[in-house]
N, C-alpha and C. Protein backbone atom coordinates (compact mmCIF):
# COMPACT_ATOMS: atom_id res chain seq x y z
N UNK A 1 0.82 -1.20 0.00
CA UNK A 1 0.00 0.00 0.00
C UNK A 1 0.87 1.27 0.00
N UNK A 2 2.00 1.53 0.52
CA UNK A 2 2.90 2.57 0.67
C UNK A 2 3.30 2.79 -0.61
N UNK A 3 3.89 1.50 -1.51
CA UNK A 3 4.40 1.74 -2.25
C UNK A 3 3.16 2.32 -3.03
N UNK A 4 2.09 2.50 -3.26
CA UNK A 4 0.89 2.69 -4.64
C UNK A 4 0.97 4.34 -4.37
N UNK A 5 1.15 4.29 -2.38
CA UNK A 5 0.85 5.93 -2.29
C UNK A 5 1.88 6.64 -2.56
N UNK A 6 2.81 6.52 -2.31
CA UNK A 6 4.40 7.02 -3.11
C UNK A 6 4.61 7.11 -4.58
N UNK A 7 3.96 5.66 -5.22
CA UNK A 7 3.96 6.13 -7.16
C UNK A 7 2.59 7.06 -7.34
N UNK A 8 1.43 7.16 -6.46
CA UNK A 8 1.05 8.12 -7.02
C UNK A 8 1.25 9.75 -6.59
N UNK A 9 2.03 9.78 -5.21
CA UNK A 9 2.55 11.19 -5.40
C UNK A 9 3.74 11.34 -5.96
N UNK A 10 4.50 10.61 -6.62
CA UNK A 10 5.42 10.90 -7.46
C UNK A 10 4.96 11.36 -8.88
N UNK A 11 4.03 10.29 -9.42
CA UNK A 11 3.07 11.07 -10.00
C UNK A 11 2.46 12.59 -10.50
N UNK A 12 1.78 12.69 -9.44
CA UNK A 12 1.27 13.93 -9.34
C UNK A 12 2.43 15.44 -9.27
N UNK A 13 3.72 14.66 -8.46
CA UNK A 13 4.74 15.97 -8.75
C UNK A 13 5.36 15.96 -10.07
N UNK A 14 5.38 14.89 -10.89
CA UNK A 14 5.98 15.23 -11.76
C UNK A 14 4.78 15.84 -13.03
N UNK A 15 4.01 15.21 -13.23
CA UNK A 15 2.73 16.09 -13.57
C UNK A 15 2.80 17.68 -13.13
N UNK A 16 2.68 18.28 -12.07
CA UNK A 16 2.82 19.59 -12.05
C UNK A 16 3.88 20.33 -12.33
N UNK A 17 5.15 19.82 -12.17
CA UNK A 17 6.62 20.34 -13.15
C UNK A 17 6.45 20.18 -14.60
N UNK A 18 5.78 18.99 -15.32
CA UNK A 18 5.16 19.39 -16.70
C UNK A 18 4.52 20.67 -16.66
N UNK A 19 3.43 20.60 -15.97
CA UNK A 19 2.18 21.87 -16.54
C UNK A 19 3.29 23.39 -16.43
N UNK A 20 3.95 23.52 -15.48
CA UNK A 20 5.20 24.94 -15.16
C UNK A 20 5.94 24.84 -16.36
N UNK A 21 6.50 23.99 -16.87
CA UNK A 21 7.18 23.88 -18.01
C UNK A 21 6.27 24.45 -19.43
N UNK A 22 4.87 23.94 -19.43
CA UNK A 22 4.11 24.23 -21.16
C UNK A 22 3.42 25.62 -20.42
N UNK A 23 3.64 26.22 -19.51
CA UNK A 23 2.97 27.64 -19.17
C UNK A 23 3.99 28.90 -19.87
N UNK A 24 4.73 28.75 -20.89
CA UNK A 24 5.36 29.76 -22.14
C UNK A 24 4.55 29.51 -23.43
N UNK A 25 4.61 30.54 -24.38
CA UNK A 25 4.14 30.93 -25.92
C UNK A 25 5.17 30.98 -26.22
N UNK A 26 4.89 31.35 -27.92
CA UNK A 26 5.54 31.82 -28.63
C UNK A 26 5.30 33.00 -29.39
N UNK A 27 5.83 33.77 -29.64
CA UNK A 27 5.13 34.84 -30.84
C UNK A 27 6.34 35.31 -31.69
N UNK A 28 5.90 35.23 -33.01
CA UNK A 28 6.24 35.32 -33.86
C UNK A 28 5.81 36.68 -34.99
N UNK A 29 6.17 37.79 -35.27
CA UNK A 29 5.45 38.91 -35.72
C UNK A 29 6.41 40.01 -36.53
N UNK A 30 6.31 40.53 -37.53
CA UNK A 30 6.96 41.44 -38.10
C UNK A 30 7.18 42.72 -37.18
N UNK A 31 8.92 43.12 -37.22
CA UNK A 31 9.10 44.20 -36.51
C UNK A 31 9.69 45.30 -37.72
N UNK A 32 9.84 46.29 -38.30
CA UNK A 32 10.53 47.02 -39.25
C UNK A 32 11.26 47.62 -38.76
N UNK A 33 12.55 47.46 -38.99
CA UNK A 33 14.29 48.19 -38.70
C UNK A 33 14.99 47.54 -39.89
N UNK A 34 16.32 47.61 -39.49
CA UNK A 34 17.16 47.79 -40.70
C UNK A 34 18.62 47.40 -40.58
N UNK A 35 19.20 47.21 -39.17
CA UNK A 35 20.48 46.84 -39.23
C UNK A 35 20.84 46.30 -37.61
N UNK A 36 21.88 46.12 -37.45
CA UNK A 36 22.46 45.51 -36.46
C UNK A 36 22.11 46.01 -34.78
N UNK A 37 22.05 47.72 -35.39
CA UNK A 37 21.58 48.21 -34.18
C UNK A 37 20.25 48.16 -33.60
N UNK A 38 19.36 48.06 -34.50
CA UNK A 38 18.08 47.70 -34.44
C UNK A 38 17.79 46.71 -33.80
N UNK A 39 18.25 45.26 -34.03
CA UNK A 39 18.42 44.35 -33.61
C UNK A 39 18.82 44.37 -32.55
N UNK A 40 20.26 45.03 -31.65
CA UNK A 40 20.18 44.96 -30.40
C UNK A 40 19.09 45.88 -29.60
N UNK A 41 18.69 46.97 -29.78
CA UNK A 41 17.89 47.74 -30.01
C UNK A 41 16.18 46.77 -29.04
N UNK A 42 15.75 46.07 -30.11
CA UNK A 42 14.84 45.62 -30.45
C UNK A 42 14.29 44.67 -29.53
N UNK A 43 15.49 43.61 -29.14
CA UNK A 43 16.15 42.35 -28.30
C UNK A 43 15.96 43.30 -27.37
N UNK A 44 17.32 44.04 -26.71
CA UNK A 44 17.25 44.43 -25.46
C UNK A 44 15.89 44.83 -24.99
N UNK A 45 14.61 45.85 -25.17
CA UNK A 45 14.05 46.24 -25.14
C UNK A 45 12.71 45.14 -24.55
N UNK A 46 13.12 44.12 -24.59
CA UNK A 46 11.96 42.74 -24.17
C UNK A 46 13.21 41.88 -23.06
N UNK A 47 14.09 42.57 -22.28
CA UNK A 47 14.53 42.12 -21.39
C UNK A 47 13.68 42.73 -20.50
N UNK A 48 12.49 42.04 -19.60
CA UNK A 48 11.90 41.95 -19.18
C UNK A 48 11.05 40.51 -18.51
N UNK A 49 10.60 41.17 -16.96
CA UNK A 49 10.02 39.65 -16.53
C UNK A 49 9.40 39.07 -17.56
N UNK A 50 9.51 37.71 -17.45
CA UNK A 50 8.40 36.98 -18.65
C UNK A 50 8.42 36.85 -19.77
N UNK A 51 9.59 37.70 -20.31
CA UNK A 51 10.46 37.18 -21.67
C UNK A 51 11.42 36.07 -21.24
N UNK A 52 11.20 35.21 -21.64
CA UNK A 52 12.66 34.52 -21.90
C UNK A 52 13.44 34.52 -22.81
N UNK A 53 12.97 34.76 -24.18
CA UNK A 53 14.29 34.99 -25.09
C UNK A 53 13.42 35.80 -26.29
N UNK A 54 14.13 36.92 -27.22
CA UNK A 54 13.16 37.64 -27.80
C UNK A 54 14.68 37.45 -29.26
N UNK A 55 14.26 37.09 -30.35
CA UNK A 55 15.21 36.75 -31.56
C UNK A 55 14.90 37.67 -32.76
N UNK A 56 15.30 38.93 -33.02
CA UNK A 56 14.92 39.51 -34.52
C UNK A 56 15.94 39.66 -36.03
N UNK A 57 15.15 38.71 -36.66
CA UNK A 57 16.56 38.75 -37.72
C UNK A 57 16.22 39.91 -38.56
N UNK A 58 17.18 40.50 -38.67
CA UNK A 58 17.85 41.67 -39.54
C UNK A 58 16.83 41.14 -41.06
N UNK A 59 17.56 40.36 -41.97
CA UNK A 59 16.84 39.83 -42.95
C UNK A 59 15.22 39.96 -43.48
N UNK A 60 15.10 39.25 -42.56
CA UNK A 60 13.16 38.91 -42.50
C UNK A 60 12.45 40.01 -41.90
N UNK A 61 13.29 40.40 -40.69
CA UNK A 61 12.45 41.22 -39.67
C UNK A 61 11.03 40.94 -39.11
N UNK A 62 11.20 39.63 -38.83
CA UNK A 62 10.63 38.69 -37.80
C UNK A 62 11.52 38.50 -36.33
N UNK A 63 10.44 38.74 -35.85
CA UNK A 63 11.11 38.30 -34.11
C UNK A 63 10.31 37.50 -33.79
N UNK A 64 10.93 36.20 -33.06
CA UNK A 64 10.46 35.42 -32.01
C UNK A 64 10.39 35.76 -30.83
N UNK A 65 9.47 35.58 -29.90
CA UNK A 65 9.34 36.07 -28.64
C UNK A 65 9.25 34.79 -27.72
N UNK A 66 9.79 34.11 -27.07
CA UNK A 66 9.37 33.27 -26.14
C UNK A 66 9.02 33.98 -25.13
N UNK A 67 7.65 33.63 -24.42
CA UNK A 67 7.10 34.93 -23.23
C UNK A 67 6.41 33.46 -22.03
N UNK A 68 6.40 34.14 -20.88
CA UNK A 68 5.37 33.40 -19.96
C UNK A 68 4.14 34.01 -20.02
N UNK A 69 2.81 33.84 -20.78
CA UNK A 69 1.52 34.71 -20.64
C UNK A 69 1.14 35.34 -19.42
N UNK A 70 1.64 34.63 -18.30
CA UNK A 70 0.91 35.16 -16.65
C UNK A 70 1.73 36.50 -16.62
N UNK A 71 2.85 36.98 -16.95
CA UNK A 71 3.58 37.38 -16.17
C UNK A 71 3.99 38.68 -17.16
N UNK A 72 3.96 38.67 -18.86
CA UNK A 72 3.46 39.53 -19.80
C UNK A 72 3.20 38.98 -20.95
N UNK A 73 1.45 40.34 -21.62
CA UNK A 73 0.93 40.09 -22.54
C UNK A 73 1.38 40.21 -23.73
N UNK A 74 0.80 40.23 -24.92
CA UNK A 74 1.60 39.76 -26.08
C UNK A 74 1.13 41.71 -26.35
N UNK A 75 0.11 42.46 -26.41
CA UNK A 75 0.31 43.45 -26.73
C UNK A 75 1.24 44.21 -25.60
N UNK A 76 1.75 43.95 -24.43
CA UNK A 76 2.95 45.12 -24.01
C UNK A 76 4.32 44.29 -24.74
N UNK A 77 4.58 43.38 -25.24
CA UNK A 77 5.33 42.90 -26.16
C UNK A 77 5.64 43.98 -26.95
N UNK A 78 4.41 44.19 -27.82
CA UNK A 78 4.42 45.03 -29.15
C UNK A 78 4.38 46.94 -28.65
N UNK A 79 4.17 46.70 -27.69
CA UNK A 79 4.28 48.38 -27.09
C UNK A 79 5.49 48.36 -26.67
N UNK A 80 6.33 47.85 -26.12
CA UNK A 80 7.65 47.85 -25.36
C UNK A 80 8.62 48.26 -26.87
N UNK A 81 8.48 47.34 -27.74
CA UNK A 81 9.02 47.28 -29.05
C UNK A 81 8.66 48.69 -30.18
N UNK A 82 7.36 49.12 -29.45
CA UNK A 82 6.96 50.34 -30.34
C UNK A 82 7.39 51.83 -29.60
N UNK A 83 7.39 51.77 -28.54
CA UNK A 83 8.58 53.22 -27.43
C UNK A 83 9.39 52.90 -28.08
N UNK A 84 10.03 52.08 -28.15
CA UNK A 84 11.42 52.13 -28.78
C UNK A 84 12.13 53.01 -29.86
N UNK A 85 10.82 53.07 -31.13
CA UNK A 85 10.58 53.97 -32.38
C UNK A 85 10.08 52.79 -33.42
N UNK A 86 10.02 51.41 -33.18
CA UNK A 86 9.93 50.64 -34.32
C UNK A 86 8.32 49.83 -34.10
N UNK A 87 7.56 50.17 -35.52
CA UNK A 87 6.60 49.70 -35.66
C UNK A 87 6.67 48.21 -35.80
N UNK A 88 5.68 47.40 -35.45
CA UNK A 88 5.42 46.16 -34.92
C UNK A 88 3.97 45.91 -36.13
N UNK A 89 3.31 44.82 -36.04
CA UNK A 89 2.31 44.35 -36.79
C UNK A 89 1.71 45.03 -36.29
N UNK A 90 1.02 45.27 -34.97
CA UNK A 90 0.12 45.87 -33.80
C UNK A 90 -0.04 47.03 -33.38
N UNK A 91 1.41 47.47 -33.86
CA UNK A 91 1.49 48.94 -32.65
C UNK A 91 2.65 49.92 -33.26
N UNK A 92 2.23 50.85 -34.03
CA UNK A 92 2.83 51.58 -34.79
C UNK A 92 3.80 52.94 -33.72
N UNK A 93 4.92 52.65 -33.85
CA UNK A 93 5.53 53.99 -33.23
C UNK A 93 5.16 55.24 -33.31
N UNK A 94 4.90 56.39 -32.01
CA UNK A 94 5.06 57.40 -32.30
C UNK A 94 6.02 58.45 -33.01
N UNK A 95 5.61 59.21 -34.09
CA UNK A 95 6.63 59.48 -34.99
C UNK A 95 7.82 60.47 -33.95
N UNK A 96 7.49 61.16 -33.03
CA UNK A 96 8.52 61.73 -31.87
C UNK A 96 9.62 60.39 -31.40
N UNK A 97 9.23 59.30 -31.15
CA UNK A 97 10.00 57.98 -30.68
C UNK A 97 10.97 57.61 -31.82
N UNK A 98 10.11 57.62 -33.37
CA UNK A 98 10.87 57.09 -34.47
C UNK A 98 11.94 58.27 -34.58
N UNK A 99 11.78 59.29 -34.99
CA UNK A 99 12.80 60.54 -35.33
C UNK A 99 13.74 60.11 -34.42
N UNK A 100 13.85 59.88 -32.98
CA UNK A 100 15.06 59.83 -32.33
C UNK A 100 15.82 58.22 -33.08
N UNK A 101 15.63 57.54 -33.81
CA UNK A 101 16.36 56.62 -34.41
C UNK A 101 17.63 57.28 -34.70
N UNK A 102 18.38 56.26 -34.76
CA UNK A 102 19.84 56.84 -35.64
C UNK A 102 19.18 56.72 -37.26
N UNK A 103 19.45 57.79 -37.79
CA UNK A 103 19.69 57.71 -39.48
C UNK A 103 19.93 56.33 -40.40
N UNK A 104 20.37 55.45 -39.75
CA UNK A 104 20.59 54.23 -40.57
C UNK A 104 19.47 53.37 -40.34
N UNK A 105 18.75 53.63 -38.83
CA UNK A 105 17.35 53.14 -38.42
C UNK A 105 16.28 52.78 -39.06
N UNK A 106 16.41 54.52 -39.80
CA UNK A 106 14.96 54.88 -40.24
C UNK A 106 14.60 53.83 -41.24
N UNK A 107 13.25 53.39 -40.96
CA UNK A 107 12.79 52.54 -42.43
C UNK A 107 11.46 53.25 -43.01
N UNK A 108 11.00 54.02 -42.43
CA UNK A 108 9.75 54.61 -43.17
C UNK A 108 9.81 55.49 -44.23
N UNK A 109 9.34 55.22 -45.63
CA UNK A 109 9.46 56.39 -46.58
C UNK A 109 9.66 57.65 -46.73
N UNK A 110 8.43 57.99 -46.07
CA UNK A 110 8.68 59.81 -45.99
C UNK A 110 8.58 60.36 -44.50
């Protein structure tokens, strides 16, 4: 009998270290910049609780976001990223935020 009650609270703890583990997303979303600085730029700017890792390639100008949902939402994601000066799918920079870009930054037409 000890032993049934021991495999099933072993059980049950390892069951709840699963569920802590699948409690992260992903997001995946167009950011517009233009070079290297952007990129650190962009990254740094989602060092924050509940990011765990934020990836924007120069190239594509897609970022991955690995996030914990409890802890932050996917739109202060795209606001954190839009103070910055760089428009997001979601959340378009204020043009006062964008102007302070460096010159090599800028990606908007006019």
């Amino acid at each position: 009998m000890r032993f049934i009650i021991i495999g099933f609270l072993f059980l049950t703890l390892s069951l709840q270290g699963q569920e802590r583990i699948k409690k992260k997303d992903t997001l995946s979303f167009e950011v517009n910049g233009n070079c290297g600085m952007c990129e650190k730029k962009i990254e740094s700017v989602l060092f924050k609780k509940g990011v765990i890792s934020a990836d924007w390639n120069v190239h594509t100008h897609i970022i991955k976001v690995v996030y914990k949902p409890k802890k932050i939402s996917e739109k202060e994601i795209h606001d954190y990223i839009a103070k910055q000066g760089y428009d997001t799918e979601k959340q378009k920079a204020n043009d006062e935020k964008y102007n302070e870009l460096h010159y090599c930054c800028k990606y908007r037409e006019n």
